[in-house]
PDB file of N, CA and C in Angstrom:
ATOM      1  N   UNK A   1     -25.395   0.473 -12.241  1.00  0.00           N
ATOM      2  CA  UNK A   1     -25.209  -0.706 -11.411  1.00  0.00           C
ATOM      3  C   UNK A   1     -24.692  -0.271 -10.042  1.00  0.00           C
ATOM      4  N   UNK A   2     -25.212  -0.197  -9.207  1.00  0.00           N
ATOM      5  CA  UNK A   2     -25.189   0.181  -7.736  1.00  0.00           C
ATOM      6  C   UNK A   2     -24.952  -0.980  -6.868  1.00  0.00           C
ATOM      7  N   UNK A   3     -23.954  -1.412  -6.398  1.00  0.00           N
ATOM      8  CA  UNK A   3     -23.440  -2.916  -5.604  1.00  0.00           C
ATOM      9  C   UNK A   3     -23.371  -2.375  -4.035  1.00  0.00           C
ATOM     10  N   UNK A   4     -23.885  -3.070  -3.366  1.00  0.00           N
ATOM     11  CA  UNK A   4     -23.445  -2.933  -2.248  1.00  0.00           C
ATOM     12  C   UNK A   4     -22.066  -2.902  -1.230  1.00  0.00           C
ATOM     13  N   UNK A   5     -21.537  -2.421  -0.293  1.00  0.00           N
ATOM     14  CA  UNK A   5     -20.446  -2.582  -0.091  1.00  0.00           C
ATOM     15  C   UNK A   5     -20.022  -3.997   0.201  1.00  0.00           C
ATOM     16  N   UNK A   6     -20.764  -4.890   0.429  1.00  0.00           N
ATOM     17  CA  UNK A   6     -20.376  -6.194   0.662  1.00  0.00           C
ATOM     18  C   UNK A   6     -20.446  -7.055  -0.728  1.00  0.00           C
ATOM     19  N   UNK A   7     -21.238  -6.387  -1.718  1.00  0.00           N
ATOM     20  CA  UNK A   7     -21.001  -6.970  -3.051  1.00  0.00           C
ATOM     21  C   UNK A   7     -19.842  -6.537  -3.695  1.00  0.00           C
ATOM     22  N   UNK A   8     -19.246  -5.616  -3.283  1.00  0.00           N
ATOM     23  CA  UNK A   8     -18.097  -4.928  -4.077  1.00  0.00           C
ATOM     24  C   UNK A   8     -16.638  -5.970  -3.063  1.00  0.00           C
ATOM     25  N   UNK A   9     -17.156  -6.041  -2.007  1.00  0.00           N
ATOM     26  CA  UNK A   9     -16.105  -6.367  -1.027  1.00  0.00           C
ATOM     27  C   UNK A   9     -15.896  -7.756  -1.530  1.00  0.00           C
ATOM     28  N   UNK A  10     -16.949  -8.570  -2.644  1.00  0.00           N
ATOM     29  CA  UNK A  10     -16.661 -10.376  -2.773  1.00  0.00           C
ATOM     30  C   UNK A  10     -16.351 -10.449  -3.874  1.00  0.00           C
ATOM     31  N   UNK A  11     -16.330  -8.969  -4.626  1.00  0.00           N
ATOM     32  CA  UNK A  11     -15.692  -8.816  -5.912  1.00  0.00           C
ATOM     33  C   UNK A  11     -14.180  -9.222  -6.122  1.00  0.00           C
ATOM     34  N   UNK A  12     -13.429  -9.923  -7.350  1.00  0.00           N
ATOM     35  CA  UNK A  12     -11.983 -10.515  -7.179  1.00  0.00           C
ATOM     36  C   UNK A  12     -11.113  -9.430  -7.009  1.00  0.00           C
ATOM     37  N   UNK A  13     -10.412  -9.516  -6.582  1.00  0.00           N
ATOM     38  CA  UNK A  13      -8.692  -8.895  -6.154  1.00  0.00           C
ATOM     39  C   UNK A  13      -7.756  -9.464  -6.742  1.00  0.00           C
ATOM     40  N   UNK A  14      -7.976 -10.234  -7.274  1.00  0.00           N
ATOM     41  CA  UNK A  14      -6.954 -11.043  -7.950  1.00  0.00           C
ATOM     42  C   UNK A  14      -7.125 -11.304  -9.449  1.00  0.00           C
ATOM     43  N   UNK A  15      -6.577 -11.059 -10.189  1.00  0.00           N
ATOM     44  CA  UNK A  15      -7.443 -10.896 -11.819  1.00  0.00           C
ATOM     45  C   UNK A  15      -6.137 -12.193 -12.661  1.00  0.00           C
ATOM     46  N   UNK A  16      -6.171 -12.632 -13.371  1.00  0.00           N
ATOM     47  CA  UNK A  16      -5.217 -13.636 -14.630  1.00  0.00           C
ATOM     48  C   UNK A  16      -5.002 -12.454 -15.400  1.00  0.00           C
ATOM     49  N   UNK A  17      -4.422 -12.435 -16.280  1.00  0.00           N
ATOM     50  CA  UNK A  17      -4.001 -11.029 -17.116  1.00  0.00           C
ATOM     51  C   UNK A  17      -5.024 -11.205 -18.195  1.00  0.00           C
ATOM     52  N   UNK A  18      -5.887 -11.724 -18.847  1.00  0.00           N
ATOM     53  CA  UNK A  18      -6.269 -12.345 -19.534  1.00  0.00           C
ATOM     54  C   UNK A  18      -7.894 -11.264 -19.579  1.00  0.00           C
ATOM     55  N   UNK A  19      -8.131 -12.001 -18.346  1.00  0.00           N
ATOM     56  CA  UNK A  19      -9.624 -11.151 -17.645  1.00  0.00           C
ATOM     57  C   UNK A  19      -9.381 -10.010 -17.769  1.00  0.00           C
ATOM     58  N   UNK A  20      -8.122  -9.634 -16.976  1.00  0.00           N
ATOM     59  CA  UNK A  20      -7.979  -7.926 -16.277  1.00  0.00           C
ATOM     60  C   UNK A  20      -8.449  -7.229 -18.050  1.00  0.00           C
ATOM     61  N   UNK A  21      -7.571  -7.872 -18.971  1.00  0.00           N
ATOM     62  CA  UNK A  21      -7.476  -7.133 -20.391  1.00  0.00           C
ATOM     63  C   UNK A  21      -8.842  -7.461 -20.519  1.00  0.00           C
ATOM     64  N   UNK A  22      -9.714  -7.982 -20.613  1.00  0.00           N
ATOM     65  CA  UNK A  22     -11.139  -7.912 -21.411  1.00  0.00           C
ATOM     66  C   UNK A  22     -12.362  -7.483 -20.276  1.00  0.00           C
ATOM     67  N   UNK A  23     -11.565  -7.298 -19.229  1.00  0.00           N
ATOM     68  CA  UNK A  23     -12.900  -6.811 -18.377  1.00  0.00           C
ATOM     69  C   UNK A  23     -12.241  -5.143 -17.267  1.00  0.00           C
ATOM     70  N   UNK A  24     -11.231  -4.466 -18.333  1.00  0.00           N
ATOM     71  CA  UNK A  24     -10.521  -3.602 -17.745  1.00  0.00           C
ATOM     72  C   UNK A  24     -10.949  -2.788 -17.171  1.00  0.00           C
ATOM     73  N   UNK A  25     -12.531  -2.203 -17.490  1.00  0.00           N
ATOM     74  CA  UNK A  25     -13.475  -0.776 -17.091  1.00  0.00           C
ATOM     75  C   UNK A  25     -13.951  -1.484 -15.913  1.00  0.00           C
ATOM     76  N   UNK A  26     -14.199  -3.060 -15.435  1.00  0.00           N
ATOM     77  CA  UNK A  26     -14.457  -3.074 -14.425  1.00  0.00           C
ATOM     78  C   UNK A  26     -13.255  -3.013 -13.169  1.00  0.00           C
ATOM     79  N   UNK A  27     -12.163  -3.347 -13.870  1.00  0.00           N
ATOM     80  CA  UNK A  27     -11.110  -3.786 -13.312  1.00  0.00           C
ATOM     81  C   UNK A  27     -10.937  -2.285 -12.591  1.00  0.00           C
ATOM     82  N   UNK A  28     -10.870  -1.055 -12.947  1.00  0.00           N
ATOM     83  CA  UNK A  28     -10.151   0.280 -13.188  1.00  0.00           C
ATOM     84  C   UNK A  28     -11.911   0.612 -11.992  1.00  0.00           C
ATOM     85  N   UNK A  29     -13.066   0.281 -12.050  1.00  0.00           N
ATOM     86  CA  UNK A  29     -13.726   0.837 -11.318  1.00  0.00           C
ATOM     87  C   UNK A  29     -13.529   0.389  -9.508  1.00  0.00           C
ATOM     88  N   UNK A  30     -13.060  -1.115 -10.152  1.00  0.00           N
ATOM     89  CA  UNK A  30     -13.367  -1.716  -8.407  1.00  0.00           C
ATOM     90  C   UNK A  30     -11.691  -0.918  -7.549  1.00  0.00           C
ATOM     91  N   UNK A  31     -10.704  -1.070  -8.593  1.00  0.00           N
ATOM     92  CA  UNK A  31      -9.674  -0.075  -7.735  1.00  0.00           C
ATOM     93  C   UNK A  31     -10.074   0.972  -7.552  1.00  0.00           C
ATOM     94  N   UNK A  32     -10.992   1.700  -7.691  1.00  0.00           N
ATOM     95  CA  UNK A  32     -11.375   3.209  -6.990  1.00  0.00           C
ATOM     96  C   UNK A  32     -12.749   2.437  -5.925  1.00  0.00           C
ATOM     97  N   UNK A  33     -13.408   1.130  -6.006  1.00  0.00           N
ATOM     98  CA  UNK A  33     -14.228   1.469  -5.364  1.00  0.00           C
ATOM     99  C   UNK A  33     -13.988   0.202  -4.101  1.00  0.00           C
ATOM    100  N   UNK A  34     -12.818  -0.672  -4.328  1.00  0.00           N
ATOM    101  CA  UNK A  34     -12.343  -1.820  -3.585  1.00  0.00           C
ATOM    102  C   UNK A  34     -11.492  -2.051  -3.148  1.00  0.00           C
ATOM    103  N   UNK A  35     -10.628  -1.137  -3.813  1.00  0.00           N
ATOM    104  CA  UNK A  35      -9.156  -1.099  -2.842  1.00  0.00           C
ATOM    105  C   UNK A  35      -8.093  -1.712  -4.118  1.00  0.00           C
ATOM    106  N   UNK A  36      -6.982  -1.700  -3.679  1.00  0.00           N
ATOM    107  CA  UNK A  36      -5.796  -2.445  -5.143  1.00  0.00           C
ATOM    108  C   UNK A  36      -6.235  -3.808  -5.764  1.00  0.00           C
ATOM    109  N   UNK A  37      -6.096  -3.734  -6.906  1.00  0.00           N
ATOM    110  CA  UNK A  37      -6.467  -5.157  -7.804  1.00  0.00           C
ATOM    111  C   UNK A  37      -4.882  -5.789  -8.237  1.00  0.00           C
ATOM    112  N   UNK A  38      -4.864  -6.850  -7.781  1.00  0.00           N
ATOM    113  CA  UNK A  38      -3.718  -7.459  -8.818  1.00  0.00           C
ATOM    114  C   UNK A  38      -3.240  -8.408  -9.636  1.00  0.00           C
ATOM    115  N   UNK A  39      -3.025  -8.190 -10.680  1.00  0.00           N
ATOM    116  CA  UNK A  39      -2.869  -8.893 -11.738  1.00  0.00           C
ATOM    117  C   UNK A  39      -1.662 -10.069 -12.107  1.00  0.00           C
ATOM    118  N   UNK A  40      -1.735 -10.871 -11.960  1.00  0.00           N
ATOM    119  CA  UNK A  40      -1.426 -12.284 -12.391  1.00  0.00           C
ATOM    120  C   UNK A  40      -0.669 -12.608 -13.706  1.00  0.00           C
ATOM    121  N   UNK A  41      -0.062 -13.041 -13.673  1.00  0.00           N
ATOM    122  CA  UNK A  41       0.835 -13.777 -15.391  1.00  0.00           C
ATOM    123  C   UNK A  41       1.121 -15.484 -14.821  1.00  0.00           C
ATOM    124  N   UNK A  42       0.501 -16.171 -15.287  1.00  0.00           N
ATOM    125  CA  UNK A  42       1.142 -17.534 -15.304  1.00  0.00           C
ATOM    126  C   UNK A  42       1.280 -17.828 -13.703  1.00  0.00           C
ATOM    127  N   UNK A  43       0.189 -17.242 -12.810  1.00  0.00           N
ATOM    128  CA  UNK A  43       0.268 -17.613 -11.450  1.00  0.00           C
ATOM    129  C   UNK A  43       1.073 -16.608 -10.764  1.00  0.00           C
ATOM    130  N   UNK A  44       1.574 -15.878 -11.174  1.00  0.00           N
ATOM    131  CA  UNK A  44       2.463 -15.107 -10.583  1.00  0.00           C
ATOM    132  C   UNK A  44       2.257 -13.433 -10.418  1.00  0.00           C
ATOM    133  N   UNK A  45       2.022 -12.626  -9.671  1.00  0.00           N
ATOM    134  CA  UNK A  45       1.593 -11.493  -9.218  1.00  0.00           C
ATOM    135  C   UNK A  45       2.884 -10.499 -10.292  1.00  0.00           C
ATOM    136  N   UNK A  46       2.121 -10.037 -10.930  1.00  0.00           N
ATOM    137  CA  UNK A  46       3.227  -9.306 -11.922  1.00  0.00           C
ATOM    138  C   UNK A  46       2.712  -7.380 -11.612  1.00  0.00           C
ATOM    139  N   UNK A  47       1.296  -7.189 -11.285  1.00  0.00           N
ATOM    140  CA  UNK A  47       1.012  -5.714 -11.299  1.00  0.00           C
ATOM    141  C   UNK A  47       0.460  -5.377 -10.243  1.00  0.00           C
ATOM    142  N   UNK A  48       0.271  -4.211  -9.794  1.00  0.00           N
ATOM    143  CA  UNK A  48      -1.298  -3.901  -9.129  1.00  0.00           C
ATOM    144  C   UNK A  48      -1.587  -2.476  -9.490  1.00  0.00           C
ATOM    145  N   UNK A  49      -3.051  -2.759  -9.656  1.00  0.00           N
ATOM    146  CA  UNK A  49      -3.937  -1.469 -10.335  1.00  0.00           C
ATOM    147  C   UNK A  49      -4.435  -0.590  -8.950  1.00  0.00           C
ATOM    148  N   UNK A  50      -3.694   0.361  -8.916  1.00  0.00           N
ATOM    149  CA  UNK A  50      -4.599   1.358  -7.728  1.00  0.00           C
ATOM    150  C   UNK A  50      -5.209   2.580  -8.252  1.00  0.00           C
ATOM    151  N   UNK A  51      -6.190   2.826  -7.440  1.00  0.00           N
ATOM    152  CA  UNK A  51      -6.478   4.241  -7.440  1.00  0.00           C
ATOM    153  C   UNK A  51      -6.034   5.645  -7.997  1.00  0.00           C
ATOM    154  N   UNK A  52      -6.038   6.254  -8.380  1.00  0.00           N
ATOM    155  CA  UNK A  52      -5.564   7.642  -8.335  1.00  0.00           C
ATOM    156  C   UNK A  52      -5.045   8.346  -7.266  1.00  0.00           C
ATOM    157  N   UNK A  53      -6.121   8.093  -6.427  1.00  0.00           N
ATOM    158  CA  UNK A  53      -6.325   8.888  -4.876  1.00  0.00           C
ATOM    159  C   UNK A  53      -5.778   7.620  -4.007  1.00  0.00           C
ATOM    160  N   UNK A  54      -5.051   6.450  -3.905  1.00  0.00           N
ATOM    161  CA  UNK A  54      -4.425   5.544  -3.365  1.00  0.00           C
ATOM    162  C   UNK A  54      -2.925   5.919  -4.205  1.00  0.00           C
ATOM    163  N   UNK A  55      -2.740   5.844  -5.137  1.00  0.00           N
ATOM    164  CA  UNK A  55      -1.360   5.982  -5.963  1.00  0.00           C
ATOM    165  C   UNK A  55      -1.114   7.840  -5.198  1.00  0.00           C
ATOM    166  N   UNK A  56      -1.630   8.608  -5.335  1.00  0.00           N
ATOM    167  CA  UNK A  56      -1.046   9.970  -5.223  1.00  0.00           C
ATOM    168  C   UNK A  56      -0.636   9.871  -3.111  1.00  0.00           C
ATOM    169  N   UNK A  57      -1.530   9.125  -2.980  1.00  0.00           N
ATOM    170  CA  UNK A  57      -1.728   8.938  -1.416  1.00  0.00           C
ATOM    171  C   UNK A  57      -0.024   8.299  -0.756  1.00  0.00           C
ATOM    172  N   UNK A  58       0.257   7.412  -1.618  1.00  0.00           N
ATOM    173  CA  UNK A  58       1.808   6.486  -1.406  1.00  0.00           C
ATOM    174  C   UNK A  58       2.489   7.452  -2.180  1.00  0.00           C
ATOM    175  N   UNK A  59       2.621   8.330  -2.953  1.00  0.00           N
ATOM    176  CA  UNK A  59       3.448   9.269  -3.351  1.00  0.00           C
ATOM    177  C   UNK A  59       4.065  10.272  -2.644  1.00  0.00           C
ATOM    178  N   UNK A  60       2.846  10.785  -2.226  1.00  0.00           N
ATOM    179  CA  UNK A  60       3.000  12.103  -1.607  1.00  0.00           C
ATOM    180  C   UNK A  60       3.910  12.356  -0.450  1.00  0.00           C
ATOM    181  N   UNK A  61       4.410  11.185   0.072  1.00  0.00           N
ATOM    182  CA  UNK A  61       5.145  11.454   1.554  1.00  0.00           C
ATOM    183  C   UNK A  61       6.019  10.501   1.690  1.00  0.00           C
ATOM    184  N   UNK A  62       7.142   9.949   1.455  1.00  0.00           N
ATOM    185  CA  UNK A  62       8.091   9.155   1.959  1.00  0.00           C
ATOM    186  C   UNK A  62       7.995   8.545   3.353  1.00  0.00           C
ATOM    187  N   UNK A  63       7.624   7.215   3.527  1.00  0.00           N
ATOM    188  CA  UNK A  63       7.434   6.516   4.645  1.00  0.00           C
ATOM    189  C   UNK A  63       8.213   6.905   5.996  1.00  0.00           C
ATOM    190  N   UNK A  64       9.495   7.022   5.717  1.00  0.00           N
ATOM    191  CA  UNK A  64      10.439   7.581   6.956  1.00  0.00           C
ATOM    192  C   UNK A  64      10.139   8.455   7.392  1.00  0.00           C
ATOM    193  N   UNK A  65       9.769   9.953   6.546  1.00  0.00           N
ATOM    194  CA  UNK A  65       8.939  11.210   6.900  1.00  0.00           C
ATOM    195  C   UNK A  65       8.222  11.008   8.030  1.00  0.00           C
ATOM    196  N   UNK A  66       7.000   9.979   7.309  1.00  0.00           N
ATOM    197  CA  UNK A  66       5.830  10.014   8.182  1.00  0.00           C
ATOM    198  C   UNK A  66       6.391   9.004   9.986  1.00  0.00           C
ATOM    199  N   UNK A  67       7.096   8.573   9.772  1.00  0.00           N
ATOM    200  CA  UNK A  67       7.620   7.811  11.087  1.00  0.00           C
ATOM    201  C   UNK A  67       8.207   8.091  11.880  1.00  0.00           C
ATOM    202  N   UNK A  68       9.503   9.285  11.521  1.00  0.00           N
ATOM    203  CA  UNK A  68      10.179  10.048  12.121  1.00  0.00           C
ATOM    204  C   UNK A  68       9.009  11.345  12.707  1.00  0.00           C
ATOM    205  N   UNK A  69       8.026  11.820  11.766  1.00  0.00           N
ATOM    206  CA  UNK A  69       6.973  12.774  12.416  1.00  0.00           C
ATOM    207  C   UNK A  69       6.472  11.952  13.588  1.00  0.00           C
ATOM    208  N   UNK A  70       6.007  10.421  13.610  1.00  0.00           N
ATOM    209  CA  UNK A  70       5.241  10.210  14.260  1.00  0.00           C
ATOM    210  C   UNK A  70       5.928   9.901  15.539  1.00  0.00           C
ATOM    211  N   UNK A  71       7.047   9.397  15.346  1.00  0.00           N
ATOM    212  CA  UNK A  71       8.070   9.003  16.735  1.00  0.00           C
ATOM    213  C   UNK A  71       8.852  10.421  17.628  1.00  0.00           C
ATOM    214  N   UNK A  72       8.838  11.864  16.777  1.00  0.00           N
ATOM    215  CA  UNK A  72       8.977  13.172  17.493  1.00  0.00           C
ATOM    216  C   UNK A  72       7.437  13.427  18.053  1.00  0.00           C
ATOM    217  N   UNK A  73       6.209  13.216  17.809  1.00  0.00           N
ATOM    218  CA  UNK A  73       5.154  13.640  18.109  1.00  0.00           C
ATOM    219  C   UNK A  73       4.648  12.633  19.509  1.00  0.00           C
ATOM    220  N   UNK A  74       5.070  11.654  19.427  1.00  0.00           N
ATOM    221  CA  UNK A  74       4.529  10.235  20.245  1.00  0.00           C
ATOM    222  C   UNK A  74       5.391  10.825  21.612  1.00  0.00           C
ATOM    223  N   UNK A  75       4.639   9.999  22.783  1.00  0.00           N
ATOM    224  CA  UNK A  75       4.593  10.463  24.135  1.00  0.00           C
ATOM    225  C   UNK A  75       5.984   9.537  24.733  1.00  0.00           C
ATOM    226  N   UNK A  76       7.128   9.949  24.662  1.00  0.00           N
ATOM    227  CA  UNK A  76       7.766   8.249  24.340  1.00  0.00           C
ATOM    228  C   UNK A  76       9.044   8.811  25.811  1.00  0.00           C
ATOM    229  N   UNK A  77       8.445   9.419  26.440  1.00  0.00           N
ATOM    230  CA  UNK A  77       9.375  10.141  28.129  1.00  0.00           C
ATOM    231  C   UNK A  77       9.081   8.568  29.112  1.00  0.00           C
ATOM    232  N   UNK A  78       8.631   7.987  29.131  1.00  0.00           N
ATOM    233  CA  UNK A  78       8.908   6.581  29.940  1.00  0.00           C
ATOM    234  C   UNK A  78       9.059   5.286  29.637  1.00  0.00           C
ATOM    235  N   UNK A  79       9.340   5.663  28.518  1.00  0.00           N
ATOM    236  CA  UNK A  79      10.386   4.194  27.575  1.00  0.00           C
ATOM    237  C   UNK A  79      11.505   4.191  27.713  1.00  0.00           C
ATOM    238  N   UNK A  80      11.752   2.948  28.124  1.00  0.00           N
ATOM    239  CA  UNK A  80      13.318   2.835  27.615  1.00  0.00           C
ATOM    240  C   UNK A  80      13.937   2.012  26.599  1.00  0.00           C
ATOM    241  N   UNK A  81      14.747   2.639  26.021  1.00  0.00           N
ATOM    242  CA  UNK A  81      15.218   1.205  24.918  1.00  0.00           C
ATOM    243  C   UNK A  81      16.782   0.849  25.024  1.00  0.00           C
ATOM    244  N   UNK A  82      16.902  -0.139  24.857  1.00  0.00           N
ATOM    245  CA  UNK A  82      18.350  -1.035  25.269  1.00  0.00           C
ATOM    246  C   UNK A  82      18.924   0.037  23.662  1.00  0.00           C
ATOM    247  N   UNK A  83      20.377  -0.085  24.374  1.00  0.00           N
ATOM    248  CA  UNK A  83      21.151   0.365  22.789  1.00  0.00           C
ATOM    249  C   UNK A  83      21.881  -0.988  22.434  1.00  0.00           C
ATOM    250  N   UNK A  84      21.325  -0.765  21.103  1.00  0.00           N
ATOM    251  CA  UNK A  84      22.121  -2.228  20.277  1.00  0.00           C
ATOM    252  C   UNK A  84      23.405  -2.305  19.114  1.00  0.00           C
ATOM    253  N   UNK A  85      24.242  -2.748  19.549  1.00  0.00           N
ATOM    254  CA  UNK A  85      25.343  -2.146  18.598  1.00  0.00           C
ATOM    255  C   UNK A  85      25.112  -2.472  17.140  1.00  0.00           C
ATOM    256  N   UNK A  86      25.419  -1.985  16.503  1.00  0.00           N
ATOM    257  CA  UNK A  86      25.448  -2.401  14.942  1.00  0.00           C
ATOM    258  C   UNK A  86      26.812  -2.802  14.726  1.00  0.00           C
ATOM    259  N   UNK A  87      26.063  -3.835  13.637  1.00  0.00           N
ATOM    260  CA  UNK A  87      27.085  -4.981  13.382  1.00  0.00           C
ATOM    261  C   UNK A  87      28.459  -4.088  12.389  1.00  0.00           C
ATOM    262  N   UNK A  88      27.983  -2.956  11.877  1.00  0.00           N
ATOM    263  CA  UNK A  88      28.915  -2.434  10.910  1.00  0.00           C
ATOM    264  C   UNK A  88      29.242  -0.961  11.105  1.00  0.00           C
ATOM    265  N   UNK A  89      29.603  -0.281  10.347  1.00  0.00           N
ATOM    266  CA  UNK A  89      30.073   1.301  10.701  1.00  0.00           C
ATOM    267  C   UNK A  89      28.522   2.066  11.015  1.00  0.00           C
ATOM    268  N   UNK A  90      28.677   2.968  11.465  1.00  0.00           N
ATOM    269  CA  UNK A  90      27.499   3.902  11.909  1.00  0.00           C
ATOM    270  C   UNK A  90      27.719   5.165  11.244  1.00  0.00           C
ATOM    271  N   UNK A  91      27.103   5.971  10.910  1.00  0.00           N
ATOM    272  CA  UNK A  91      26.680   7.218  10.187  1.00  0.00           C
ATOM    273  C   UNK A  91      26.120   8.010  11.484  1.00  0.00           C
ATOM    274  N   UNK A  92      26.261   9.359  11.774  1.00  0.00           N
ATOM    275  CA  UNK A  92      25.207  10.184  12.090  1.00  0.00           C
ATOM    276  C   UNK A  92      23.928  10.778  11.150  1.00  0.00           C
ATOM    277  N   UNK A  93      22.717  10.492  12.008  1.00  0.00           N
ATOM    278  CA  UNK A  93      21.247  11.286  10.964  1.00  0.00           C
ATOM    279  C   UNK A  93      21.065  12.308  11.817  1.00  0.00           C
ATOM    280  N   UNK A  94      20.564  13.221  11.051  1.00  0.00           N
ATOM    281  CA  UNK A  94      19.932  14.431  11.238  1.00  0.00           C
ATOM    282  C   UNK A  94      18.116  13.923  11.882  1.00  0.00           C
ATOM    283  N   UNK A  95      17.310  14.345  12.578  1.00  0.00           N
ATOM    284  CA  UNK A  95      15.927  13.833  12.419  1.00  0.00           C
ATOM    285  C   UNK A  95      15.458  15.115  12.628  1.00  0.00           C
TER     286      UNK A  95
END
């Protein structure tokens, strides 16, 4: 069964728990081929099914990592930013 990307793209994202359990091999294909699926209880968003290569992808690097890389790498010599006090004690970070 060969779907097009726009047939895969009108495929659900949103599953009842009910479906996800009796239609799971499709459920488990469209997260590798559609992006995260998520699963439902009683109206309510209880899971989401990702990828392998999406799950190892959010693993692999701690968000701050990647932000602190990107804010030492970024061109940022004619910005200025106001300093804002914090409302509570301050810590020194290392970056």
């Amino acid at each position: 069964m060969n779907e097009t990307p726009s047939e895969i793209a009108r495929r659900p994202r949103e599953w009842k728990l009910q479906d996800a359990k009796a239609r799971f091999s499709e459920l488990v294909r469209l997260a590798g081929e559609a992006g995260p699926q998520h699963v439902t209880v009683n109206g309510k968003e209880k899971a989401v099914l990702l990828s392998a290569k999406d799950y190892r992808r959010l693993r692999s690097e701690p968000m701050g990592d990647a932000l602190v890389r990107l804010l030492a790498e970024a061109d940022l010599d004619d910005i200025e930013f106001d300093h804002i006090k914090a409302p509570g004690p301050v810590r020194d970070i290392e970056l």
